[in-house]
Protein backbone atom coordinates (compact mmCIF):
# COMPACT_ATOMS: atom_id res chain seq x y z
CA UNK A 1 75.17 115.09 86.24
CA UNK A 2 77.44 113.60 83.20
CA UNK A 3 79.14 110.90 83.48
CA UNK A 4 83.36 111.39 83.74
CA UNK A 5 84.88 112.02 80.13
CA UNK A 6 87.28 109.18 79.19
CA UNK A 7 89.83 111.57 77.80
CA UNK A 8 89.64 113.47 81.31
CA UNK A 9 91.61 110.24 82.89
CA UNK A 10 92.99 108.82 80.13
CA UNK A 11 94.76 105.89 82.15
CA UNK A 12 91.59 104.71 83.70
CA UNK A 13 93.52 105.27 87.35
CA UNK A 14 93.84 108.35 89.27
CA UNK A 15 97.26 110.13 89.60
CA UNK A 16 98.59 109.64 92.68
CA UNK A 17 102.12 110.63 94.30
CA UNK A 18 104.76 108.99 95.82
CA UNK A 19 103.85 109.89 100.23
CA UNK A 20 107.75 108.87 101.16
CA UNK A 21 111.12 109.10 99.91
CA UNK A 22 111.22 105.11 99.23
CA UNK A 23 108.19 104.80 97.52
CA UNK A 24 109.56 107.61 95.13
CA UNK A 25 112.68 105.80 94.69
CA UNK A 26 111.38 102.18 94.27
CA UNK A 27 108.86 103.61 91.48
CA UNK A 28 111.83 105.26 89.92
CA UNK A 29 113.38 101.94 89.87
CA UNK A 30 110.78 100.15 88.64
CA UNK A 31 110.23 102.97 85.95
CA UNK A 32 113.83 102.41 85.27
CA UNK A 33 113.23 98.46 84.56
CA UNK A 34 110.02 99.28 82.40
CA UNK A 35 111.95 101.49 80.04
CA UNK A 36 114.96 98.55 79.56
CA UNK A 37 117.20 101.11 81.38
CA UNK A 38 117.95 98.16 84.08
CA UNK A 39 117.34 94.82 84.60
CA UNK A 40 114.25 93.35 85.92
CA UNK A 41 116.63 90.90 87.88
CA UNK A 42 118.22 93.51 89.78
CA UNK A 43 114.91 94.62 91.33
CA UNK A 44 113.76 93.51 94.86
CA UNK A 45 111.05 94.48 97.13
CA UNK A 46 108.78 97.21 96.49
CA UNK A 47 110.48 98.35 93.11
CA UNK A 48 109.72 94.38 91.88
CA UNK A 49 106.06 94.70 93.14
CA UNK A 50 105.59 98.23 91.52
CA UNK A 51 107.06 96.57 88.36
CA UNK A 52 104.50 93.62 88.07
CA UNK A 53 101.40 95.40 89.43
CA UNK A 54 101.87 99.17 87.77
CA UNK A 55 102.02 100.55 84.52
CA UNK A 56 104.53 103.03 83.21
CA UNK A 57 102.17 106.02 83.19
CA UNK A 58 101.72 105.01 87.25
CA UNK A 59 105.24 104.95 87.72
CA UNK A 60 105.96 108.06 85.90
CA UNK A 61 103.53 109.76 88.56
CA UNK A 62 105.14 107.83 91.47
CA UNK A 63 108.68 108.86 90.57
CA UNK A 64 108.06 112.72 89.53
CA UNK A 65 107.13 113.58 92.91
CA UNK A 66 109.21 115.79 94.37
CA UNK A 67 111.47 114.60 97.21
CA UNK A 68 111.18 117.65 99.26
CA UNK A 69 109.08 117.52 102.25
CA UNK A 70 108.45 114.00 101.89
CA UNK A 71 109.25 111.40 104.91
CA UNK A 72 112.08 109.18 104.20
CA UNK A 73 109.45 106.24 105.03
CA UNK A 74 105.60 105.49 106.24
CA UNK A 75 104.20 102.77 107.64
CA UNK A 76 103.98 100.06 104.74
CA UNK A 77 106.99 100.95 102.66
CA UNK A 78 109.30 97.97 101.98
């Protein structure tokens, strides 16, 4: 067995996507802040954690999931 290619997860993190409606919408935010599109400042709860402990590439995958079908919250989510 070979050992996982580095250019088959380039990110070093698995993909994962948003499992509610807020999480999908506080990652958007937070994607939002990353790019300069808002202000860091105007972030609160999850979207301000998902700022200081993701990357861009994370957040991209948190806030393309589609809405449909998800829950508007689960346990956990701010």
């Amino acid at each position: 067995m070979s050992a996982p290619s580095a250019t088959a997860n380039p990110g070093g993190y698995t993909p994962m996507p948003a499992k509610s409606k807020a999480q999908q919408k506080a990652a958007g935010a937070a994607l939002a802040a990353k790019r300069g599109e808002i202000k860091v400042s105007e972030l609160q709860g999850a979207s301000k954690e998902m700022y200081d402990s993701m990357n861009a590439d994370e957040l991209e995958d948190f806030a393309s999931t589609k809405r449909e079908n998800l829950p508007d919250k689960v346990d956990g989510d701010d």
